[in-house]
Protein backbone atom coordinates (compact mmCIF):
# COMPACT_ATOMS: atom_id res chain seq x y z
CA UNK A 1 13.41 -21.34 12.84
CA UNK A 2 14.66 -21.15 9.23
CA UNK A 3 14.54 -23.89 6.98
CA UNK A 4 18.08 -25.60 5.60
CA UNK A 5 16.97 -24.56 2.18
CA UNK A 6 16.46 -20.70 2.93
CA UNK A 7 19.23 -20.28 5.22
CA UNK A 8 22.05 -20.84 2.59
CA UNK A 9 22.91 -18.20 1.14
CA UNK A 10 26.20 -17.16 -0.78
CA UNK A 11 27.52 -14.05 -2.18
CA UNK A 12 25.57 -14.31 -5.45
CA UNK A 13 22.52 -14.38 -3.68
CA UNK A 14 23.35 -11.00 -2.22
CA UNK A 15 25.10 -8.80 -4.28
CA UNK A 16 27.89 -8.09 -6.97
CA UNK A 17 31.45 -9.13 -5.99
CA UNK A 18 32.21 -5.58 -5.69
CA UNK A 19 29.87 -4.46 -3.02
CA UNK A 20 29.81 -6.10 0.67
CA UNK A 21 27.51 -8.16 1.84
CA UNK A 22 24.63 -6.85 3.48
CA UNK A 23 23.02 -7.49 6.96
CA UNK A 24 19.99 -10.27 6.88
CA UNK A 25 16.97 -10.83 9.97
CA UNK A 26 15.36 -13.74 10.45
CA UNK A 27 11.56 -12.32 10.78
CA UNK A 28 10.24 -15.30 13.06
CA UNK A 29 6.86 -17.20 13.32
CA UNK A 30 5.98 -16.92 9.43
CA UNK A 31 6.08 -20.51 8.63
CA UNK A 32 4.22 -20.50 5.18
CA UNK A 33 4.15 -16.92 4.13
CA UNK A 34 3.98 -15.81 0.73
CA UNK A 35 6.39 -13.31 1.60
CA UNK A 36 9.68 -14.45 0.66
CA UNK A 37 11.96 -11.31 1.89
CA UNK A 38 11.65 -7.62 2.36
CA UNK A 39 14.95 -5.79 0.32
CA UNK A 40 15.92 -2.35 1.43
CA UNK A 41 18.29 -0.37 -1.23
CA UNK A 42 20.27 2.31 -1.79
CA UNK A 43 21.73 4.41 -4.22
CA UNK A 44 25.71 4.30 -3.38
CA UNK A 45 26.98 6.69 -5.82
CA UNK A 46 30.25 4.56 -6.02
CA UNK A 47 29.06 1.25 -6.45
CA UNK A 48 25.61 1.97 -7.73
CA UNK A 49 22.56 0.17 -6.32
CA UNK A 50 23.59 -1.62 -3.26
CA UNK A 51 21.47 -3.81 -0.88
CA UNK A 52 21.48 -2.24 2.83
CA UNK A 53 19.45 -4.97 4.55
CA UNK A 54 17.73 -8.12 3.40
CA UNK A 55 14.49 -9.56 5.44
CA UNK A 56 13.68 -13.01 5.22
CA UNK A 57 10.74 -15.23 5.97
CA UNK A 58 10.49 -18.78 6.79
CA UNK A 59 8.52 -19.44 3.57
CA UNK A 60 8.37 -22.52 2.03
CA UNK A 61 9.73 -21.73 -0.82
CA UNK A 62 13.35 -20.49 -0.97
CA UNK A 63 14.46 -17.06 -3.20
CA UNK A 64 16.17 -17.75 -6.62
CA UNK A 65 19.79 -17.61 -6.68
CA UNK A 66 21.10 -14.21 -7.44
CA UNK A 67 17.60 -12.57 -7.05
CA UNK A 68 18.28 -9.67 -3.97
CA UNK A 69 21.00 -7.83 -6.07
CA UNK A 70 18.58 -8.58 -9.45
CA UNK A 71 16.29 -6.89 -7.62
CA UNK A 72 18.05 -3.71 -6.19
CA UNK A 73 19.24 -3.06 -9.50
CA UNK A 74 16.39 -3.21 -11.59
CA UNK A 75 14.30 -0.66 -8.75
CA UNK A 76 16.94 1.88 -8.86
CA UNK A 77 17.70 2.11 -12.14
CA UNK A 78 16.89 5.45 -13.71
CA UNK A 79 16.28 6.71 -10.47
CA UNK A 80 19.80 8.56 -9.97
CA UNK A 81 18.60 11.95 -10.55
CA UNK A 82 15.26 11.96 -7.97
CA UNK A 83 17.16 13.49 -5.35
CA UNK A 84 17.78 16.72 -7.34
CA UNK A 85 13.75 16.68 -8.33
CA UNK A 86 12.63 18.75 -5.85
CA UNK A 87 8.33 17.50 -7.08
CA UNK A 88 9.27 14.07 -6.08
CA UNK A 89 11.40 15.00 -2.84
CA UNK A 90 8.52 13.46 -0.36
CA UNK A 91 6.85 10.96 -2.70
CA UNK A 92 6.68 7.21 -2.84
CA UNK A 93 6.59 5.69 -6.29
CA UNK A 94 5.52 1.95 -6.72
CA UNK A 95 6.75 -0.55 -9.52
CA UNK A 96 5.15 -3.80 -9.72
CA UNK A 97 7.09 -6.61 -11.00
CA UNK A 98 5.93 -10.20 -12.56
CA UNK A 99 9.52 -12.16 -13.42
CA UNK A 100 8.22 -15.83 -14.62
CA UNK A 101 11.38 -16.83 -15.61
CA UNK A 102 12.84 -15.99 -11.98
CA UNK A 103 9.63 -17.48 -10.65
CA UNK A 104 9.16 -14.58 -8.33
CA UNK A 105 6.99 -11.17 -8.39
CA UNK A 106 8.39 -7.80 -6.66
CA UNK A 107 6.23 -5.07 -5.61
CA UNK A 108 8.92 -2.29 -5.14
CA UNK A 109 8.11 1.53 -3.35
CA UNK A 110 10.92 4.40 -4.30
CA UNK A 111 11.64 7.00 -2.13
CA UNK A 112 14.15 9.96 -1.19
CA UNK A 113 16.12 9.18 2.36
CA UNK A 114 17.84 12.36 4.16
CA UNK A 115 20.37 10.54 6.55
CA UNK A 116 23.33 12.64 8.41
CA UNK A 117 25.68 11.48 4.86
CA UNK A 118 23.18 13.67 2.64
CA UNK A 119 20.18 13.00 0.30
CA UNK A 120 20.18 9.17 -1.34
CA UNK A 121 17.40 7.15 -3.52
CA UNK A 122 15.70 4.82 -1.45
CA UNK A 123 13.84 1.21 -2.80
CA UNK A 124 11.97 -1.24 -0.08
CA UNK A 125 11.04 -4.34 -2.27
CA UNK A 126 8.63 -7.09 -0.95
CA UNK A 127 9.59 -10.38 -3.12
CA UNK A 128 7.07 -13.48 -3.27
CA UNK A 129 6.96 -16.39 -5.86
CA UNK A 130 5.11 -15.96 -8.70
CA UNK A 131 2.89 -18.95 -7.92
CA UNK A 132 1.46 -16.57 -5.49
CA UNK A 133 0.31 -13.79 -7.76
CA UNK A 134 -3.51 -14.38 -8.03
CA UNK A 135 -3.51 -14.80 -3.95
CA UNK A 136 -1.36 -11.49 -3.58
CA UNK A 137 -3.69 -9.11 -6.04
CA UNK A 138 -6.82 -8.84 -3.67
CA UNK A 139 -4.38 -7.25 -0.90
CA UNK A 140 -1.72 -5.61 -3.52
CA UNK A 141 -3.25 -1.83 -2.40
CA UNK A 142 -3.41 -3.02 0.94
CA UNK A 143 0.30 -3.44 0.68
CA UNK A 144 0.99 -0.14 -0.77
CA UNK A 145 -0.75 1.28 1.91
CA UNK A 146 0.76 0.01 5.16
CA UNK A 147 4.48 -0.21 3.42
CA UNK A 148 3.98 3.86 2.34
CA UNK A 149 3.20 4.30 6.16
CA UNK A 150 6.35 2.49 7.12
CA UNK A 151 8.50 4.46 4.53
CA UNK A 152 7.12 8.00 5.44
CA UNK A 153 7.95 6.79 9.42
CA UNK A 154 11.74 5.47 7.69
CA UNK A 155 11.88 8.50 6.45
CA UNK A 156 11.63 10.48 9.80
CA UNK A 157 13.86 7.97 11.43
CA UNK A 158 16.96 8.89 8.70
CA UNK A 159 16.98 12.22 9.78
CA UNK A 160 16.85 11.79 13.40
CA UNK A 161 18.43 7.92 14.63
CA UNK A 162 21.86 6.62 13.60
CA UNK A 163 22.10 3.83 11.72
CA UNK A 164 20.91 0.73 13.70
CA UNK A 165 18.65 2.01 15.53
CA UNK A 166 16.84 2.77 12.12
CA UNK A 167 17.45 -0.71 10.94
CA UNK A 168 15.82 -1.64 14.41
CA UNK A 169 12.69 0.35 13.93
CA UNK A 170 12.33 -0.79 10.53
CA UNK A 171 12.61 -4.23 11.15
CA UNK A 172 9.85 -3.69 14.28
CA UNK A 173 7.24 -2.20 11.61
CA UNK A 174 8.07 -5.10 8.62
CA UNK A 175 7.52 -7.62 11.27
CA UNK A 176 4.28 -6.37 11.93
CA UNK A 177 3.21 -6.17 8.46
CA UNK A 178 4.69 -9.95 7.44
CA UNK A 179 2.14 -10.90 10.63
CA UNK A 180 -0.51 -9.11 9.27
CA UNK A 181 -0.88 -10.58 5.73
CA UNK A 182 0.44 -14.37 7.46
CA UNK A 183 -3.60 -13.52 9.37
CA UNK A 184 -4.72 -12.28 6.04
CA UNK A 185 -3.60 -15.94 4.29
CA UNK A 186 -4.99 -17.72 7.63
CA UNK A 187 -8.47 -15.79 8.41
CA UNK A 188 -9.60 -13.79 5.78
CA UNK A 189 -12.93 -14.27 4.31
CA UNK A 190 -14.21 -15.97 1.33
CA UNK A 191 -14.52 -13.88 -1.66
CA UNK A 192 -18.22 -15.02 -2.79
CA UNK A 193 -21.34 -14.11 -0.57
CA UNK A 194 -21.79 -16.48 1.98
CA UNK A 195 -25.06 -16.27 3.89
CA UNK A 196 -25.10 -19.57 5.90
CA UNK A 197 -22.96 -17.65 8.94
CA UNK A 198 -24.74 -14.72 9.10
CA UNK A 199 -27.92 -13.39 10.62
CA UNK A 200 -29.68 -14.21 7.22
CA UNK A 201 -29.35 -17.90 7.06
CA UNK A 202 -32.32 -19.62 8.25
CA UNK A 203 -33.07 -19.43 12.13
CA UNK A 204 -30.68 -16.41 13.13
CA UNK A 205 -32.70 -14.18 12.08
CA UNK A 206 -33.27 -13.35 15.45
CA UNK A 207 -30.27 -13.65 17.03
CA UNK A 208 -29.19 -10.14 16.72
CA UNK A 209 -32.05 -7.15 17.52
CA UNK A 210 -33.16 -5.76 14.72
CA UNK A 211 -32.83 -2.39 15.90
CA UNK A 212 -29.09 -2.91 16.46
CA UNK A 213 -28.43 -5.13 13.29
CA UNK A 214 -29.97 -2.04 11.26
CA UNK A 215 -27.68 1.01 13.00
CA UNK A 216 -24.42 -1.72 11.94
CA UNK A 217 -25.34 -1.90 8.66
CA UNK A 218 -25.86 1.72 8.16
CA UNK A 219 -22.86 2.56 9.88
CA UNK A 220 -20.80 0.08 7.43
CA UNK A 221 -22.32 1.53 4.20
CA UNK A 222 -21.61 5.20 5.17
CA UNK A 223 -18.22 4.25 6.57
CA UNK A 224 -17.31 3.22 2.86
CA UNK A 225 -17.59 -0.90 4.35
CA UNK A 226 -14.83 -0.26 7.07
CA UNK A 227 -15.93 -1.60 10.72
CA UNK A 228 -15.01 -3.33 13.78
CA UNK A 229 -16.78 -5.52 15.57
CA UNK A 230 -15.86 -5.79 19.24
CA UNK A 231 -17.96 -8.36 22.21
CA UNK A 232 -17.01 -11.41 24.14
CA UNK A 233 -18.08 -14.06 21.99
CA UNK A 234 -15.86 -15.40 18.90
CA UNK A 235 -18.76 -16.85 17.67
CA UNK A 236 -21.44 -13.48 17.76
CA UNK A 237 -18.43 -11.23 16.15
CA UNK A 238 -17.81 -13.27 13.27
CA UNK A 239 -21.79 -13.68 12.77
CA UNK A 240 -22.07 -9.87 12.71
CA UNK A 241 -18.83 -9.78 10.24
CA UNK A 242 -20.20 -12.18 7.82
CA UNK A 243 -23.44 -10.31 7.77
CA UNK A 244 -22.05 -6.91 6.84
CA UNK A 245 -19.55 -8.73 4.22
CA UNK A 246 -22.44 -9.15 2.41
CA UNK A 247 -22.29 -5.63 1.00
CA UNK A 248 -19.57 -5.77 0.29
CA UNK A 249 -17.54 -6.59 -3.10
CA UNK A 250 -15.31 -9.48 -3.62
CA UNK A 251 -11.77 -7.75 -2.97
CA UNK A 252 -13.10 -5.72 -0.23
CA UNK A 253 -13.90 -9.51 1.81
CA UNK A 254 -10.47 -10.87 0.65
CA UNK A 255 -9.07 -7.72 2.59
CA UNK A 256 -11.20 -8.61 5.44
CA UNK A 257 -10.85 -10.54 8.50
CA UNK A 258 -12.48 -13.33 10.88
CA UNK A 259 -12.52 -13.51 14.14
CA UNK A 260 -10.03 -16.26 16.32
CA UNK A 261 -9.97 -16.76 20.14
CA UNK A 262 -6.31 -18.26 19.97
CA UNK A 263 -3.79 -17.50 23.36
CA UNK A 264 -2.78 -14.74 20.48
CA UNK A 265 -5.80 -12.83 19.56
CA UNK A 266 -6.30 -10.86 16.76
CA UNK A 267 -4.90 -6.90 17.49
CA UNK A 268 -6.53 -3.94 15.58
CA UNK A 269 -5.12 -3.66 11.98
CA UNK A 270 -5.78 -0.19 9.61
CA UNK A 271 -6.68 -0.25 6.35
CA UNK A 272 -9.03 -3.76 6.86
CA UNK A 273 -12.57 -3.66 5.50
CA UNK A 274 -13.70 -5.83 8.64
CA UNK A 275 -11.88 -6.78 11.78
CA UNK A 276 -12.92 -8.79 14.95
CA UNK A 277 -11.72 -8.04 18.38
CA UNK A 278 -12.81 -9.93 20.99
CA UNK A 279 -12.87 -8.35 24.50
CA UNK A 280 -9.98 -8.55 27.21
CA UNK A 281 -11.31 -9.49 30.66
CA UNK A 282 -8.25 -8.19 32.19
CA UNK A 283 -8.59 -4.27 30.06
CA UNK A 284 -11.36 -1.75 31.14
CA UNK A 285 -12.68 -1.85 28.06
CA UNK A 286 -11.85 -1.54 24.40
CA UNK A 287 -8.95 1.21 23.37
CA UNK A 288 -8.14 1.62 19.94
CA UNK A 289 -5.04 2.93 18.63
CA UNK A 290 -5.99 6.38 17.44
CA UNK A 291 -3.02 7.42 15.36
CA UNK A 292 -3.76 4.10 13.45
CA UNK A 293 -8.08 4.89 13.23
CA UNK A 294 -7.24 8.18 12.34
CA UNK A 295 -5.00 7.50 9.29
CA UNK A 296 -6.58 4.71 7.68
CA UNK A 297 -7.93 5.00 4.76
CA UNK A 298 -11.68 5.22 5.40
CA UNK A 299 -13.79 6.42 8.28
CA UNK A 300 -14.24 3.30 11.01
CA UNK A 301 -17.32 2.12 12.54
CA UNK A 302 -17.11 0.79 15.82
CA UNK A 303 -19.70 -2.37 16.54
CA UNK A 304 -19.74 -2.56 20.11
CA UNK A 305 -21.74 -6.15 20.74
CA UNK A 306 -21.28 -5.85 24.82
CA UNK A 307 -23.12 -2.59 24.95
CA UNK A 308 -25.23 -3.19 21.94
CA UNK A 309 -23.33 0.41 20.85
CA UNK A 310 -22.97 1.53 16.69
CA UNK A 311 -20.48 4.65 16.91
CA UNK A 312 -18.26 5.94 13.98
CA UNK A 313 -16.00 8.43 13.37
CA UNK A 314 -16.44 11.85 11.60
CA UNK A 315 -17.46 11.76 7.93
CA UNK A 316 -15.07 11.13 5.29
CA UNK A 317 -14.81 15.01 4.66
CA UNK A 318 -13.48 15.31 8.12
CA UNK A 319 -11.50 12.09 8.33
CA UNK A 320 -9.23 12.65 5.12
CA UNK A 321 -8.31 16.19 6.08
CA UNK A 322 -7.77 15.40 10.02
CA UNK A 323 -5.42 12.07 8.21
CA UNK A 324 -3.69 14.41 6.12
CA UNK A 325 -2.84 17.20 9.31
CA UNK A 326 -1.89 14.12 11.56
CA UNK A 327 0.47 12.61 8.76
CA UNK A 328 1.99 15.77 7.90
CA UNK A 329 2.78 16.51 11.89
CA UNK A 330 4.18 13.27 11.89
CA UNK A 331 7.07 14.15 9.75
CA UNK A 332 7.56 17.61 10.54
CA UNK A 333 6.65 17.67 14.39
CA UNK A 334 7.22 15.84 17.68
CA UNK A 335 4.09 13.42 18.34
CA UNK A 336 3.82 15.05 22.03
CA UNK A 337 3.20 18.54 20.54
CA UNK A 338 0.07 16.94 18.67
CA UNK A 339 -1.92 15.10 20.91
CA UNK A 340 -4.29 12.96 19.09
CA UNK A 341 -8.01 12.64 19.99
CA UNK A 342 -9.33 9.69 22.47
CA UNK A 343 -11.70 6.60 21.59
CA UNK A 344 -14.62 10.37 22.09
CA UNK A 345 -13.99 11.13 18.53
CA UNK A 346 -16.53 8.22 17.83
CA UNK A 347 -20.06 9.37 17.44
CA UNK A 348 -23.41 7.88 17.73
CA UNK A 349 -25.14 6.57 14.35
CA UNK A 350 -28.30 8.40 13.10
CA UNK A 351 -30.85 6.60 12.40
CA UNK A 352 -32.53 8.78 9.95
CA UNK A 353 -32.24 6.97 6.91
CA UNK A 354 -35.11 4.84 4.92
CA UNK A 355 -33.02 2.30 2.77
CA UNK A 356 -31.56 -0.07 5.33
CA UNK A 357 -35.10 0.04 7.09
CA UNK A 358 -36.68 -1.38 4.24
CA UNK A 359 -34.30 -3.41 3.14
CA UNK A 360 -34.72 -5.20 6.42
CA UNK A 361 -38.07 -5.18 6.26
CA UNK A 362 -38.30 -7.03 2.89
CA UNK A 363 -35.29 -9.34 2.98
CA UNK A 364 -36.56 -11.08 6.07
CA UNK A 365 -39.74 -12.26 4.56
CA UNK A 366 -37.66 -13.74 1.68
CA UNK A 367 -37.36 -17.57 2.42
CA UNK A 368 -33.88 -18.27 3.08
CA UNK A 369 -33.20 -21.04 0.74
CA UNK A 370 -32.51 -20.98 -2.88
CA UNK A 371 -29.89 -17.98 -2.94
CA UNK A 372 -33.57 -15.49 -2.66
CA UNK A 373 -32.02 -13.63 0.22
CA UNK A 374 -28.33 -13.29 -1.92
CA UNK A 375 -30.13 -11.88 -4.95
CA UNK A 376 -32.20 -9.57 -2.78
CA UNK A 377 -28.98 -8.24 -1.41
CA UNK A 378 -27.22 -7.96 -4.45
CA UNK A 379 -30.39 -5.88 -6.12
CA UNK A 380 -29.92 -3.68 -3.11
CA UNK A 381 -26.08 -2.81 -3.32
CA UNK A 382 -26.86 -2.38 -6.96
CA UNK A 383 -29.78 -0.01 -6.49
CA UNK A 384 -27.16 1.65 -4.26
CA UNK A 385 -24.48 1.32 -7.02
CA UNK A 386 -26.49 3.42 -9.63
CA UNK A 387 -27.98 6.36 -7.27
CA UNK A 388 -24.02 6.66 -6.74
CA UNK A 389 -23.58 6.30 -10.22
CA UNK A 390 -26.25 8.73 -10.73
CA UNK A 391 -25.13 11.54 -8.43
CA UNK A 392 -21.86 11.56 -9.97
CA UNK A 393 -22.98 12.11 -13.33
CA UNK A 394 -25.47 14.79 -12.08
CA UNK A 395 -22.45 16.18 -10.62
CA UNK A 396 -20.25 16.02 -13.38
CA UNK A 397 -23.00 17.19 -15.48
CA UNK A 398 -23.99 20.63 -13.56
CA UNK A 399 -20.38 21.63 -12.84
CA UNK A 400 -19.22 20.57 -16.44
CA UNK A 401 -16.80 18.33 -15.19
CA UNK A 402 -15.71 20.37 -12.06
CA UNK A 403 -15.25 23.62 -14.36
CA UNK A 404 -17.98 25.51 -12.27
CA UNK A 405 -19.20 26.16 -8.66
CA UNK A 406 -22.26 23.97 -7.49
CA UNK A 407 -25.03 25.99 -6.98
CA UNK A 408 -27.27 25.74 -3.19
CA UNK A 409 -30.17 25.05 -6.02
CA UNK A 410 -28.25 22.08 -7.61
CA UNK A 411 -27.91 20.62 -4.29
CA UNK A 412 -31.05 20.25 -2.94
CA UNK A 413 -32.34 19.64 -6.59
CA UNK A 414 -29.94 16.60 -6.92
CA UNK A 415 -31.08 15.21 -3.36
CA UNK A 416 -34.84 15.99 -4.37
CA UNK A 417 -34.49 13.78 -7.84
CA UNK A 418 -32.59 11.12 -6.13
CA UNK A 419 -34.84 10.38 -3.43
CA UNK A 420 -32.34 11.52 -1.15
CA UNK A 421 -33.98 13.80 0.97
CA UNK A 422 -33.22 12.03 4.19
CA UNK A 423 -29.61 12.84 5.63
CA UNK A 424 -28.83 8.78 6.51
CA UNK A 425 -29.91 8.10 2.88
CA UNK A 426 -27.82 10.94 1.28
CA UNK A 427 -24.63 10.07 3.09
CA UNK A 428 -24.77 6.00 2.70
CA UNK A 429 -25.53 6.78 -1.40
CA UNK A 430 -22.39 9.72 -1.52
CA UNK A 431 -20.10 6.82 0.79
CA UNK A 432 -20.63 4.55 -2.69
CA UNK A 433 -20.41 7.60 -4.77
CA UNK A 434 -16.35 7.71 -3.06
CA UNK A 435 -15.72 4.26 -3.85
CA UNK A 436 -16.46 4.23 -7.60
CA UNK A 437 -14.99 7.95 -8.16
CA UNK A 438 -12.67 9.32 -5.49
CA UNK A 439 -13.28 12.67 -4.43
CA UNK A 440 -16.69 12.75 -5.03
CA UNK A 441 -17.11 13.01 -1.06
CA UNK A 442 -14.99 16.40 -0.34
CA UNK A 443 -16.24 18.11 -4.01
CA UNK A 444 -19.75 17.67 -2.67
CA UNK A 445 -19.06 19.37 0.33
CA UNK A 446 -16.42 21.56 0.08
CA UNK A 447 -18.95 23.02 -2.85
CA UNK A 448 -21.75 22.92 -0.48
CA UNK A 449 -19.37 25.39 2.11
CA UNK A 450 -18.70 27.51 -0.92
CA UNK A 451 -22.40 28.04 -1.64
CA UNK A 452 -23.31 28.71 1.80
CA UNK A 453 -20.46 31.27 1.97
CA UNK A 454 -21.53 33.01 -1.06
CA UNK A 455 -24.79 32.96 0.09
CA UNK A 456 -24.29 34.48 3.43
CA UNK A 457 -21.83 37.36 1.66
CA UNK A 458 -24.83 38.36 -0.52
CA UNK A 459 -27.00 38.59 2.28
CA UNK A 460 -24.92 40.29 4.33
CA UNK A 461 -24.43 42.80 1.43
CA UNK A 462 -28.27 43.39 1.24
């Protein structure tokens, strides 16, 4: 239920005397969000930027007077002639705004609608008080990349469902997303490396099998540090997540999750470094929602304590062009015409790798006091850090700069002066290559096709 404070509103707070005021939803059970409201605009081309619907939150903290039309017409300004650009037609263009003296921040996403009245320029605005700005940062892309989701499925919706029944979807989707970062304020993890829950704090070493404990962790690494962990203990999952937070930055923990047995558990979320889910007694086992796996961001790794399982999806070759089919289907075909894989599409974890083996190995004979075992990890995602760093310069340096065609003699050469040889070792070092340069992953092999291609042509020209 809203607060006295937040529910008063008057026509300032809404928009320009001119221009009608617009629809507001309550968005329920988000006592002490930093969200303050979601703003959806329009271009009208009579009254200019209008507000079409305003979400609000229960936060504690009530919006500024005057701030919603503020808003709507500082996001569409200079945007009146996108609808003619025909290079920005599908896009979704971010602004981020920091307002101290209106003691709120806006992170704002620009798009084209095509609704039955024509072509108009679109703005969905999240607004939060500027008190909140060094809590919001760590999960500012995580925002982008759930709210672009929500505007390309908008999008879709203008063209084919009348007016409230968009407004209704919509408001399904924000709700969602509110709930998501309300978990993210709740359970997320701590941004330093805490060992004292995980398997290396002193006496659990043994509490998960070493065997299993080493397919996870490769598994995380070459899934770019995006997993689930799924059993029937609260207790075992988070261990397990707090073990394989420790390679990963800062940020990347802020944008991951814990664990809760509550009468509302935890549901699967995209887009989170590391997620708990803890298993349904009632369910026949553990069903992901595909469309979700297979558009996230990153490949997934699925931690399956009950069966004492490590599966993952394809490599992140395969994953970003099977995301980019599935979201371009989505807005030019029915779903039912492109059915999407099942839970299959998960594959067992190779094992043949050497770095997580020794790493093991070592870090266990490291006494567990003193912060040993945290420097031993950090040397180790650093020794991972500059092979990465390494292949991309030897990269960069035999293709001058992506100018020329990798050679089948560069490849192996790279792998052979890396220490890569082993195929476990190779993909967990290219995984960190992605992170600190994006597209490292699909140049490597997309020139490795190329080179077998032209190799098999010559041949076959012999």
């Amino acid at each position: 239920m809203s607060s006295p404070e937040s529910s008063q509103k008057s026509p300032e707070d809404s928009l320009s005397p001119l221009s009608p005021l617009p629809p507001e939803s309550d968005i329920p059970n988000t006592e002490n969000s930093i969200i303050q409201a979601v703003v959806l605009s329009v271009w009208d081309n009579i009254l200019g930027p209008r507000t079409q619907h305003v979400w609000r939150t229960q936060c504690q903290e009530p919006l500024p007077t005057g701030i919603v039309p503020y808003i709507s017409n500082h996001t569409l300004s200079g945007e009146i002639c996108r609808c003619g650009e025909e290079e920005t037609a599908g896009s979704v263009d971010s602004k981020f705004y920091i307002l101290p003296d209106k003691n709120i921040i806006a992170s704002s996403f620009i798009f084209t609608g095509k609704s039955k009245a024509g072509s108009s320029v679109y703005a969905l605005s999240v607004i939060l008080p500027s008190s909140k700005l060094k809590l919001y940062l760590p999960w500012h892309d995580l925002c982008g990349a759930r709210l672009t989701k929500i505007i390309m499925q908008l999008q879709l919706d203008l063209e084919t469902m009348d007016g409230g029944d968009v407004i209704t979807s919509l408001s399904d989707s924000l709700q969602q997303f509110v709930h998501l970062m309300l978990s993210l304020q709740r359970d997320s993890l701590n941004p330093s490396m805490d060992l004292s829950e995980s398997v290396f704090a002193s006496g659990k070493e043994r509490m998960v099998e070493e065997g299993f404990l080493r397919r996870a962790i490769i598994s995380h690494l070459q899934t770019l540090g995006c997993s689930v962990v799924y059993g029937k203990s609260d207790k075992i999952i988070n261990m397990v997540i707090h073990t394989l937070a420790a390679f990963l930055s800062p940020t990347e923990r802020q944008r991951s999750r814990a664990c809760v047995r509550s009468s509302t558990p935890h549901l699967y979320e995209p887009d989170l470094f590391l997620q708990g889910i803890i298993e349904d007694k009632k369910s026949a086992g553990l069903d992901l929602p595909m469309f979700d796996v297979l558009t996230s961001r990153y490949p997934t790794s699925l931690i399956n304590l009950t069966n004492a399982e490590v599966r993952q999806t394809p490599p992140f070759h395969v994953h970003s062009a099977r995301r980019h089919e599935i979201l371009t289907l989505q807005m030019y075909a029915d779903a039912e015409e492109s059915p999407l894989p099942d839970m299959s599409i998960f594959e067992l974890v190779d094992t043949d790798e050497s770095f997580v083996q020794t790493f093991l190995a070592e870090v266990f004979q490291l006494h567990p006091s003193c912060g040993v075992r945290e420097v031993y990890i950090e040397n180790f995602c650093r020794m991972l850090e500059r092979k990465a760093l390494s292949l991309i310069k030897y990269l960069e340096t035999e293709t001058e700069r992506g100018q020329q065609p990798l050679k089948i003699s560069s490849l192996k050469r790279i792998r052979n002066d890396l220490s890569l040889k082993l195929e476990g070792d190779f993909c967990t070092v290219l995984a960190a290559a992605e992170k600190m340069k994006p597209g490292v992953y699909n140049f490597w092999y997309h020139s490795a096709m190329h080179s077998a291609d032209q190799l098999r042509d010559t041949l076959a020209s012999l």
